[in-house]
Protein backbone atom coordinates (compact mmCIF):
# COMPACT_ATOMS: atom_id res chain seq x y z
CA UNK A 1 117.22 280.60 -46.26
CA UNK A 2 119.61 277.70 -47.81
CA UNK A 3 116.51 275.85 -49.42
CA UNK A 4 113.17 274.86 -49.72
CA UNK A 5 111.39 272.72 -46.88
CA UNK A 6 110.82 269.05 -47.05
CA UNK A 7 107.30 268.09 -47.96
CA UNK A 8 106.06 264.95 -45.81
CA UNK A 9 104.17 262.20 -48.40
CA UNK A 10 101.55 260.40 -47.07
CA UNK A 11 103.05 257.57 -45.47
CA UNK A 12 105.79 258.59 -44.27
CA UNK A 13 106.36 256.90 -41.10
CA UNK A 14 107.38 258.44 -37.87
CA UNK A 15 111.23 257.52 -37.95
CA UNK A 16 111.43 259.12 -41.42
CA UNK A 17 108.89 262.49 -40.56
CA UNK A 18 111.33 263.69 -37.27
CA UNK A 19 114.47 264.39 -39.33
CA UNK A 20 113.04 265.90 -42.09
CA UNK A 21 110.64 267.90 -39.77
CA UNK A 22 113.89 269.04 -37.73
CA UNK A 23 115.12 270.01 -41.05
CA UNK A 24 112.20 272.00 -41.91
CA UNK A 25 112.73 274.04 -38.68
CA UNK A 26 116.48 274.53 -39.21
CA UNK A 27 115.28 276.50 -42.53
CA UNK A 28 112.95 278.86 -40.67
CA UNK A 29 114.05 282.86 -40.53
CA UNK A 30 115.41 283.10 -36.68
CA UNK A 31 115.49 286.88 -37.31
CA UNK A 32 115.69 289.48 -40.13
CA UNK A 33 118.97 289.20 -40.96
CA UNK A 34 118.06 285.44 -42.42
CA UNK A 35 115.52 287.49 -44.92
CA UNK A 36 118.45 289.25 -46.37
CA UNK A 37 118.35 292.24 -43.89
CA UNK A 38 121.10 294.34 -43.13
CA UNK A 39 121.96 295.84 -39.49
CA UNK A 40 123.86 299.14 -38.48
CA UNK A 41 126.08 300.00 -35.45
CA UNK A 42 124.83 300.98 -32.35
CA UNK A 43 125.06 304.98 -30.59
CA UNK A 44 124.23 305.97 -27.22
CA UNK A 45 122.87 309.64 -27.23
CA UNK A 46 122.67 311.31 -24.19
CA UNK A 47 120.23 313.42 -22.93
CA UNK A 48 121.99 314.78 -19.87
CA UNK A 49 120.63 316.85 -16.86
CA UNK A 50 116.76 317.23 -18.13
CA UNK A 51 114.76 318.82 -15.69
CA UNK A 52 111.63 318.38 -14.26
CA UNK A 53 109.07 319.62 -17.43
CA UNK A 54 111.80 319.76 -20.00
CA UNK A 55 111.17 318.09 -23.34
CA UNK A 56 114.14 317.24 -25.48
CA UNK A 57 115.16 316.05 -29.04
CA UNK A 58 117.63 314.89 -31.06
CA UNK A 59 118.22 312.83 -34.73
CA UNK A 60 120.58 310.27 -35.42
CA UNK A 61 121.25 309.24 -39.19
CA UNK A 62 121.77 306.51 -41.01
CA UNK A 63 125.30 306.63 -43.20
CA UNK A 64 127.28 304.77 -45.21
CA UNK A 65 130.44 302.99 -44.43
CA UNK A 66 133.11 305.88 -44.14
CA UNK A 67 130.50 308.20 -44.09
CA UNK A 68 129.98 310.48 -41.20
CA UNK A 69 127.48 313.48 -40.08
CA UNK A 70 126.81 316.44 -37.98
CA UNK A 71 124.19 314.77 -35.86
CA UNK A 72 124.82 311.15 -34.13
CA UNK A 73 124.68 308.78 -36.83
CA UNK A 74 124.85 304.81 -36.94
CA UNK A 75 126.68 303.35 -39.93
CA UNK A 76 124.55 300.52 -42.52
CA UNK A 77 126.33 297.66 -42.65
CA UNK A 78 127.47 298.19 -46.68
CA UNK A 79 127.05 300.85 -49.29
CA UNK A 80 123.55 301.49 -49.63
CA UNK A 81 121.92 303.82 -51.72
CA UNK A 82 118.44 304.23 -49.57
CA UNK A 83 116.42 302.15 -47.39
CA UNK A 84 112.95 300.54 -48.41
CA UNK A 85 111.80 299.21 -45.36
CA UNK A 86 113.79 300.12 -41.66
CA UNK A 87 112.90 298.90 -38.17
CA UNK A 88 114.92 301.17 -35.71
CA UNK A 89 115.61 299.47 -31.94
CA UNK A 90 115.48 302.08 -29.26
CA UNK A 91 116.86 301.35 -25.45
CA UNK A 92 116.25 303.86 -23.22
CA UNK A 93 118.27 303.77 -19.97
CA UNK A 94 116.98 306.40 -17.23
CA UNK A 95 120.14 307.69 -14.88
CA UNK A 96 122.41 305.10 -15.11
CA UNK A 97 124.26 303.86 -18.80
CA UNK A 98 123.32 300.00 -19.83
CA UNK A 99 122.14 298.37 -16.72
CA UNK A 100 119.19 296.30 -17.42
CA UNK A 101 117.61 297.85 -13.45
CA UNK A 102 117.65 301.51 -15.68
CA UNK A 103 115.98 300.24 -18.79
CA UNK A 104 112.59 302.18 -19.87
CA UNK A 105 109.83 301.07 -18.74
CA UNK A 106 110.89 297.91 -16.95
CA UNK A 107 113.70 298.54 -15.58
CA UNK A 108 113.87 297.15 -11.93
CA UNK A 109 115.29 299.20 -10.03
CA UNK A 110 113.45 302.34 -11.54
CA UNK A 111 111.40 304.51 -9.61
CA UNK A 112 107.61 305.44 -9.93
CA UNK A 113 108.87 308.84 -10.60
CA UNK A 114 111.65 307.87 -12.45
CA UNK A 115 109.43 306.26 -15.03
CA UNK A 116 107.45 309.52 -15.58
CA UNK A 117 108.90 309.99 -19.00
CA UNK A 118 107.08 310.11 -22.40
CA UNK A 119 109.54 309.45 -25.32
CA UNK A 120 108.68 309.20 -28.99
CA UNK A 121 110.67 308.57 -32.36
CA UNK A 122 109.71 309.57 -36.21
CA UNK A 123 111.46 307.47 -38.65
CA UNK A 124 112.81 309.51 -41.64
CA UNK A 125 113.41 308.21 -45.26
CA UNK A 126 114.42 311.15 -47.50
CA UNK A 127 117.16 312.88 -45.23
CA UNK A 128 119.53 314.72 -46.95
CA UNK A 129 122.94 313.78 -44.64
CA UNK A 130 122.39 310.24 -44.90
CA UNK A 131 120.13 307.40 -45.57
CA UNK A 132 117.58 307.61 -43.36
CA UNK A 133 116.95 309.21 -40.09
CA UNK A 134 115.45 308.67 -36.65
CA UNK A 135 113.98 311.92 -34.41
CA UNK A 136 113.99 310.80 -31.08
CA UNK A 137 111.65 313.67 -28.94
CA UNK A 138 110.75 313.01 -25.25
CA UNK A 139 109.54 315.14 -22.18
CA UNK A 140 110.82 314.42 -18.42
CA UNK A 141 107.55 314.42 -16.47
CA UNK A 142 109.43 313.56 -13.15
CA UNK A 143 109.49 316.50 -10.73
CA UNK A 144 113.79 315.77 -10.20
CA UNK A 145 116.29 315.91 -13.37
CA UNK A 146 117.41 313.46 -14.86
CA UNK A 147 119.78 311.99 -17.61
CA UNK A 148 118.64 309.16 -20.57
CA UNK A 149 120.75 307.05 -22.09
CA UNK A 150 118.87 305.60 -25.60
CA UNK A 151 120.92 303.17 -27.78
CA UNK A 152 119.86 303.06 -31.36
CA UNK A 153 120.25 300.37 -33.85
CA UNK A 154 118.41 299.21 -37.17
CA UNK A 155 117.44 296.59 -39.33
CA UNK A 156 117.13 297.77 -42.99
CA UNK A 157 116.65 296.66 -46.57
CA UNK A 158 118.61 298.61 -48.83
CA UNK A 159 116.94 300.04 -51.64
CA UNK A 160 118.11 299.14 -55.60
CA UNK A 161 120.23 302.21 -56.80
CA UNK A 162 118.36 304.12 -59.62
CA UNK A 163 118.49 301.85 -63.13
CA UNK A 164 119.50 298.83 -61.46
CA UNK A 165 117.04 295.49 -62.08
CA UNK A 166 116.73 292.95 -59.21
């Protein structure tokens, strides 16, 4: 936030509250990135053919700029040396790739059967091949196969490397 809000004194007329009121508002967090947040890329990992029953998993990982890993892995915005808070954004597209109709569980043009899935994810901190880590884990309780599509992207705040002061 650029600075502190405008205080209204008693007496302040109407003409003189609105701007400083707008002003007020203007200063306001719109999202987490205006409390000093940082953001990562965005993956799609596929979970292709799952049949009727199957439950599947996966992890992606959170890495540093240049950094990469064996599993899927979304990249923090700067050099960071852990994460003390994270708030992962999952998408989950059922059969069809970033079309709003496919999007878990409200997608439009999905099916009844199509939205038999349960799908879970367990937020890491202490991975060892990155940052942090997200475990995606679902089960396809449709009786036809089918492929999901979940796009993954997070908010963080870094953690202070050790013997630094903030």
């Amino acid at each position: 936030m650029a600075s502190v809000p405008n205080r209204l004194q008693e007496g302040t007329n109407y003409t003189q509250a609105i701007p400083l009121i707008n002003d007020n508002f203007d200063k306001v967090a719109a999202d987490v990135t205006s409390l000093g947040a940082g953001q990562t890329t965005t993956t799609t990992v596929t979970f292709s053919a799952i049949t009727a029953g199957t439950t599947f998993r996966d992890t992606v990982v959170i890495v540093n700029p240049g950094g990469s890993s064996s599993y899927p892995y979304i990249t923090a915005g700067s050099i960071i040396a852990g994460v003390s808070a994270i708030v992962p954004s999952m998408d989950v597209y059922i059969d069809t790739d970033n079309d709003s109709g496919y999007l878990y569980p409200i997608g439009v043009s999905l099916s009844v059967a199509q939205k038999a899935l349960a799908i879970d994810a367990k937020l890491d901190l202490t991975t060892a091949g990155g940052v942090a880590s997200l475990t995606i884990s679902g089960r396809n309780y449709d009786s036809s196969t089918h492929t999901y599509y979940v796009r993954i992207k997070s908010a963080y705040f870094s953690s202070k490397a050790p013997g630094s002061f903030s």
